[in-house]
C-alpha atoms as a PDB file:
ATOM      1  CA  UNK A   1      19.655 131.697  88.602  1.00  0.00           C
ATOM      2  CA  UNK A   2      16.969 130.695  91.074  1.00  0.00           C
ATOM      3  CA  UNK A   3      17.408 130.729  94.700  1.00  0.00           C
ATOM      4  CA  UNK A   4      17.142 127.505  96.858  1.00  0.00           C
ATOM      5  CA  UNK A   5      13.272 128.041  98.118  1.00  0.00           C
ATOM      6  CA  UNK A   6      11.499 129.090  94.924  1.00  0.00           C
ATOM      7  CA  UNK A   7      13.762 125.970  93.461  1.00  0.00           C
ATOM      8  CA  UNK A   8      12.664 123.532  96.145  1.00  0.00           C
ATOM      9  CA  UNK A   9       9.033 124.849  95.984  1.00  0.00           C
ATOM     10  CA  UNK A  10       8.706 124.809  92.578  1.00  0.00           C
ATOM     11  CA  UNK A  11      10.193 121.060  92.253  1.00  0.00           C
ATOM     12  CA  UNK A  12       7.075 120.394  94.954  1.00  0.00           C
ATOM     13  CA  UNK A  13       4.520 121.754  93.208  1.00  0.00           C
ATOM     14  CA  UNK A  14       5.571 119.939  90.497  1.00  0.00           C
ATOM     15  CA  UNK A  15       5.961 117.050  91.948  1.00  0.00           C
ATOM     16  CA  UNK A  16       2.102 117.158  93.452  1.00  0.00           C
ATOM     17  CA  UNK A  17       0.592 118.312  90.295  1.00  0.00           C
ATOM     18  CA  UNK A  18       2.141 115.225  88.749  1.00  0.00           C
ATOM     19  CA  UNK A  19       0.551 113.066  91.502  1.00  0.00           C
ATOM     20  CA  UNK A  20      -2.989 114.308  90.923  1.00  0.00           C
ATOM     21  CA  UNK A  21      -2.673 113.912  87.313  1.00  0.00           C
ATOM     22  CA  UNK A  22      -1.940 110.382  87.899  1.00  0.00           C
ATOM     23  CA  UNK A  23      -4.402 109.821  90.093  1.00  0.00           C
ATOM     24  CA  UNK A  24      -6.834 111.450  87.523  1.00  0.00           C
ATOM     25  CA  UNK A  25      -5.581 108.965  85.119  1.00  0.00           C
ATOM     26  CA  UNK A  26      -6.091 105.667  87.396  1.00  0.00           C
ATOM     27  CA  UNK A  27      -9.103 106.924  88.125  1.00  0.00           C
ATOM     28  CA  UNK A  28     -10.351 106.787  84.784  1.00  0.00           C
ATOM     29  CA  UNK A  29      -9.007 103.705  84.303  1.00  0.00           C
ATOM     30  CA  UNK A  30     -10.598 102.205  87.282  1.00  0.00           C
ATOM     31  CA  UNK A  31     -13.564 103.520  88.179  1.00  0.00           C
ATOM     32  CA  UNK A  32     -16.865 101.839  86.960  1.00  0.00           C
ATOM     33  CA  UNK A  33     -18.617 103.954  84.753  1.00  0.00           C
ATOM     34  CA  UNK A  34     -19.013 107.307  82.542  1.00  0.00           C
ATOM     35  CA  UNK A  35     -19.762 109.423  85.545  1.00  0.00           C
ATOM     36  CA  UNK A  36     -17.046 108.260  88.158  1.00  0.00           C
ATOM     37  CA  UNK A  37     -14.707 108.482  85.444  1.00  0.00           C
ATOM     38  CA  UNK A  38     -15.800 112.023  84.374  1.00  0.00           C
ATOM     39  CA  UNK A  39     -15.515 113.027  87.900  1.00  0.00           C
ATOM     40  CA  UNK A  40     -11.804 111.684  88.801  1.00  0.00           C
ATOM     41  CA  UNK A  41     -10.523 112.697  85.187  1.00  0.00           C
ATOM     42  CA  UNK A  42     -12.253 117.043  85.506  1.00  0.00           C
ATOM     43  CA  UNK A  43     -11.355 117.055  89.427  1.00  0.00           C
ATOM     44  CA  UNK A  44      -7.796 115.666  90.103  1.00  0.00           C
ATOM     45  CA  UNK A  45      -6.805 116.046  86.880  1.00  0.00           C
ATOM     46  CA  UNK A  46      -7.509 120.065  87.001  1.00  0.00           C
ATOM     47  CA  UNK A  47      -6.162 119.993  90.059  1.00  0.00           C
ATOM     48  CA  UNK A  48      -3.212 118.362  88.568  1.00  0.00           C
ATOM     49  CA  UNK A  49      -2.627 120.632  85.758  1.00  0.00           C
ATOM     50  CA  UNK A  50      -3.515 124.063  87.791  1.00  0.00           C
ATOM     51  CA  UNK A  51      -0.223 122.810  90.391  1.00  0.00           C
ATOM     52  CA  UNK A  52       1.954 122.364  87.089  1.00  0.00           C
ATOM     53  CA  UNK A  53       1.029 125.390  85.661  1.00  0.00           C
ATOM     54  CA  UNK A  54       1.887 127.047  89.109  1.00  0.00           C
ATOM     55  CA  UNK A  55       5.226 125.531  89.281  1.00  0.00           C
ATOM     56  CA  UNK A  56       5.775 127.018  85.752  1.00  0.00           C
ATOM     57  CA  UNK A  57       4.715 130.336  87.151  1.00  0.00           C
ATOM     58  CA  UNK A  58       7.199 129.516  90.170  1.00  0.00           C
ATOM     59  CA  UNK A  59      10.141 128.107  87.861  1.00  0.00           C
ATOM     60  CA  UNK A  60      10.023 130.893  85.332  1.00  0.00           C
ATOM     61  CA  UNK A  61      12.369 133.972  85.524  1.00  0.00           C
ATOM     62  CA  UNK A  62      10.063 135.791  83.417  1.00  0.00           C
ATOM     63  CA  UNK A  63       6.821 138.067  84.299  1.00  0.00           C
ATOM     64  CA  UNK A  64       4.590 137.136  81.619  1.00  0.00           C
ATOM     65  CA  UNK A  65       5.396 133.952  81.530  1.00  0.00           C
ATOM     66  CA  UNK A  66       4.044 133.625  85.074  1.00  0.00           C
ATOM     67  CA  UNK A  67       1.207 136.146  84.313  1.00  0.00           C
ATOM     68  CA  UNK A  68       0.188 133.665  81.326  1.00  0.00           C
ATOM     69  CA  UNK A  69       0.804 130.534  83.841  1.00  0.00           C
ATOM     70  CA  UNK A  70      -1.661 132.019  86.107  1.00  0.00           C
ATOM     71  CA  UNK A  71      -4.112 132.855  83.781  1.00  0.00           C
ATOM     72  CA  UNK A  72      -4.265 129.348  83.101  1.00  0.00           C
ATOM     73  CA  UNK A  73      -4.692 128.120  86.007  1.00  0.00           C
ATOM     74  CA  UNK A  74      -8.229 129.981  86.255  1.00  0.00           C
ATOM     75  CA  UNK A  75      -9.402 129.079  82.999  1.00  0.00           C
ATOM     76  CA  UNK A  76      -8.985 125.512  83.965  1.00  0.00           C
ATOM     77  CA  UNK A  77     -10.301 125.667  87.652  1.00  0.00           C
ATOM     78  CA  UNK A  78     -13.735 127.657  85.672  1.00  0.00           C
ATOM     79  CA  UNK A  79     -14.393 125.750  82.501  1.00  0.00           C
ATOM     80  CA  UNK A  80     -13.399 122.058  83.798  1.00  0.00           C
ATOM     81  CA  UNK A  81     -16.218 121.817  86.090  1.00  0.00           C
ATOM     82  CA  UNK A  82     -18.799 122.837  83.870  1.00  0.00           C
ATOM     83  CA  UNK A  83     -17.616 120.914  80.900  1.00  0.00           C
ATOM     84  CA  UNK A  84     -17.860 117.868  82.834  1.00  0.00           C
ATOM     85  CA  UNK A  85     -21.351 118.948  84.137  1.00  0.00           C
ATOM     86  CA  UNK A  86     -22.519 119.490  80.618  1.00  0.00           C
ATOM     87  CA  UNK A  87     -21.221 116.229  79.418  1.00  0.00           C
ATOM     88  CA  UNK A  88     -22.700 114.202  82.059  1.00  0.00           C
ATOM     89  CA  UNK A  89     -26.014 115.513  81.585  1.00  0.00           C
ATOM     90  CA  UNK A  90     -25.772 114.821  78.128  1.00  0.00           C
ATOM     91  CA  UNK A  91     -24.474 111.540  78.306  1.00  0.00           C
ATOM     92  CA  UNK A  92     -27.682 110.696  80.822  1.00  0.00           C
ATOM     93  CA  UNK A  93     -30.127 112.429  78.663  1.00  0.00           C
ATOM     94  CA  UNK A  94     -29.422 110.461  75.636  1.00  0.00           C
ATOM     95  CA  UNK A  95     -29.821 107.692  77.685  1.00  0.00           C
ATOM     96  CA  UNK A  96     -26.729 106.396  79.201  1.00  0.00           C
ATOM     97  CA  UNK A  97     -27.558 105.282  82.481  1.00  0.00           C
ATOM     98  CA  UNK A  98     -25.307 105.152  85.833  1.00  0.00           C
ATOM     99  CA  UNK A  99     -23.765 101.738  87.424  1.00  0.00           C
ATOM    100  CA  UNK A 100     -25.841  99.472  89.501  1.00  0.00           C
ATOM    101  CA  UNK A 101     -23.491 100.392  92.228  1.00  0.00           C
ATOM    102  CA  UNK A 102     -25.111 104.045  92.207  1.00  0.00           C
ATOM    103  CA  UNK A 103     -27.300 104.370  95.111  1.00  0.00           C
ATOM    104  CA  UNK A 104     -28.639 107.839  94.040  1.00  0.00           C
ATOM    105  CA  UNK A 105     -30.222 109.083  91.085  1.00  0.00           C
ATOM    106  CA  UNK A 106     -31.034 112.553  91.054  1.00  0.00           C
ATOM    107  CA  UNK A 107     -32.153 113.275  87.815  1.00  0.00           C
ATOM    108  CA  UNK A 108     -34.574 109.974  87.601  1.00  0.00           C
ATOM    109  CA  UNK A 109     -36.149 111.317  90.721  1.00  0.00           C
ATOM    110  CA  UNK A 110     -36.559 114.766  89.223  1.00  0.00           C
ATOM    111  CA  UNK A 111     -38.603 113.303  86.342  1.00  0.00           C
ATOM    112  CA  UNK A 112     -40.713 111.258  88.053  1.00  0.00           C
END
């Protein structure tokens, strides 16, 4: 059975990694374009699911479940990020563009 801290921490970790995966998901539903979307969905959610998979580690009674909980928390914090890089440059070099709300364009200005 689980003591009262790693209980009460575990429920909060939870708790927050559920928050930022639903603020991931408004913010894909929201947000204007491609890019804004791409940005809330690989930041908040990652942050999202590397808190739940650190409650898991928290919650579980078991060593490797925790060893495997953690292990996934780095692959998500490394390969999110540069997915969503390597999509958004995609997506612009084929030609989809930003919002007009986007004051900055730093790839236009490169290739001018």
């Amino acid at each position: 059975m689980l003591a009262g801290i790693e209980l009460y921490f575990g429920g909060a970790l939870l708790v927050l990694g559920a928050a930022f995966t639903l603020l991931a998901a408004v913010g894909v539903v929201r947000l204007p374009d491609l890019y804004t979307r791409m940005h809330a969905a690989s930041k908040a959610g990652a942050v999202g699911g590397g808190l739940i998979l650190l409650a898991v580690a928290v919650l579980s009674q078991d060593a490797a479940v925790s060893v495997r909980a953690i292990i996934g928390v780095m692959f998500v914090l490394l390969t999110t990020p540069v997915a969503a890089h390597l999509l958004a440059r995609a997506s612009y070099l084929t030609g989809y563009r930003p919002c007009n709300d986007t004051v900055i364009d730093d790839i236009a200005q490169r290739n001018e």
